[in-house]
Protein backbone atom coordinates (compact mmCIF):
# COMPACT_ATOMS: atom_id res chain seq x y z
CA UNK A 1 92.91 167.42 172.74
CA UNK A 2 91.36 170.15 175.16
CA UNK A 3 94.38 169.22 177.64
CA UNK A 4 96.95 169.35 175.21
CA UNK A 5 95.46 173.00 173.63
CA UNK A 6 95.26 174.27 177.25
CA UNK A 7 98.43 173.29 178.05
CA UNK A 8 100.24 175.50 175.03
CA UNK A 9 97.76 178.29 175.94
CA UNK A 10 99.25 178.18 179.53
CA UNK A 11 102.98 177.78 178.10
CA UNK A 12 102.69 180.99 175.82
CA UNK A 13 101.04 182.60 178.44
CA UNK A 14 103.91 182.31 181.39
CA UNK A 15 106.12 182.77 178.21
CA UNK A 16 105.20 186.41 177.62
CA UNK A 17 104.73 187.39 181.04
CA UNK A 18 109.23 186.05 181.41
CA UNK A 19 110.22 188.54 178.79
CA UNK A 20 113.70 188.39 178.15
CA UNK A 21 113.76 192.37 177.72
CA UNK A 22 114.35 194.21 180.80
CA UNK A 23 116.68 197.50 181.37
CA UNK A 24 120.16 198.17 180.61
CA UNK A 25 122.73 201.09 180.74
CA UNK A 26 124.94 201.88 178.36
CA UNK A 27 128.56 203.65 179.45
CA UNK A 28 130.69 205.04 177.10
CA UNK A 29 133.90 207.27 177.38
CA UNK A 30 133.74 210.63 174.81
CA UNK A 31 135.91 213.39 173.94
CA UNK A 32 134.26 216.48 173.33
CA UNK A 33 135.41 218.86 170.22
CA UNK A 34 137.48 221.15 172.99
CA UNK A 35 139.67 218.14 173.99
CA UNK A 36 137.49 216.54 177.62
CA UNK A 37 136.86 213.64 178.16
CA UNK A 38 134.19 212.13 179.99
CA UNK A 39 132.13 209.37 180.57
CA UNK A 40 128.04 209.07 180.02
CA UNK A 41 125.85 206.77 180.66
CA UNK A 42 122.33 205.90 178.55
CA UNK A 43 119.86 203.74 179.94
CA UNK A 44 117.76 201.24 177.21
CA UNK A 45 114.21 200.64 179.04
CA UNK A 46 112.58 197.49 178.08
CA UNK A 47 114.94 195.59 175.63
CA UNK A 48 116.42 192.47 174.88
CA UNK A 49 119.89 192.57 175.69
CA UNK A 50 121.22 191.27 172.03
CA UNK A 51 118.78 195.26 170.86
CA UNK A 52 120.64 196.91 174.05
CA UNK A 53 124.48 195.73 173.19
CA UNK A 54 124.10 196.53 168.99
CA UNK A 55 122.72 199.88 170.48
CA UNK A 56 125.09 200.52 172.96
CA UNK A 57 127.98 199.78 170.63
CA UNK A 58 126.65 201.99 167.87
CA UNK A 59 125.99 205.19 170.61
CA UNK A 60 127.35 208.30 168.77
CA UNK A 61 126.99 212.08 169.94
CA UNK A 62 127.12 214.93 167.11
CA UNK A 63 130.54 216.43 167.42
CA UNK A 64 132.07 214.06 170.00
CA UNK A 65 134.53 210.94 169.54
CA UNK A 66 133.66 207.83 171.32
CA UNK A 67 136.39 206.30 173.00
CA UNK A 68 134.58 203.16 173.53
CA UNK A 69 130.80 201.71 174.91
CA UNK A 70 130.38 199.30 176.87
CA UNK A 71 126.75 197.24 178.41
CA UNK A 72 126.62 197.51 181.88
């Protein structure tokens, strides 16, 4: 029984330290309100990638119109 409880303790162990969440940047193409477009980028520290992509696709800026986002 001691094997097979240090055994899972060693499992979730290496399993937190191989987070899935690492870092991602977001780059999306925006027209300002005077008519220029441009592209930004915003970086997500430290997330999964599903959290990163729902983020990235739902970016907005006040007063801008996004053209479209995309995970890099």
């Amino acid at each position: 029984m001691k094997k097979i409880l240090s055994l899972f303790v060693v499992f979730f162990f290496v399993a937190s330290l191989s987070s899935c969440k690492k870092d991602y940047v977001c780059e999306c193409s925006m027209t300002d309100v005077a008519g220029n477009a441009q592209i930004i980028t915003k970086e997500y520290n430290d997330v999964s990638k599903k959290d990163a992509k729902t983020a990235c696709e739902s970016f907005t800026l006040p007063g801008a119109t996004m053209n479209w986002c995309k995970l890099k």
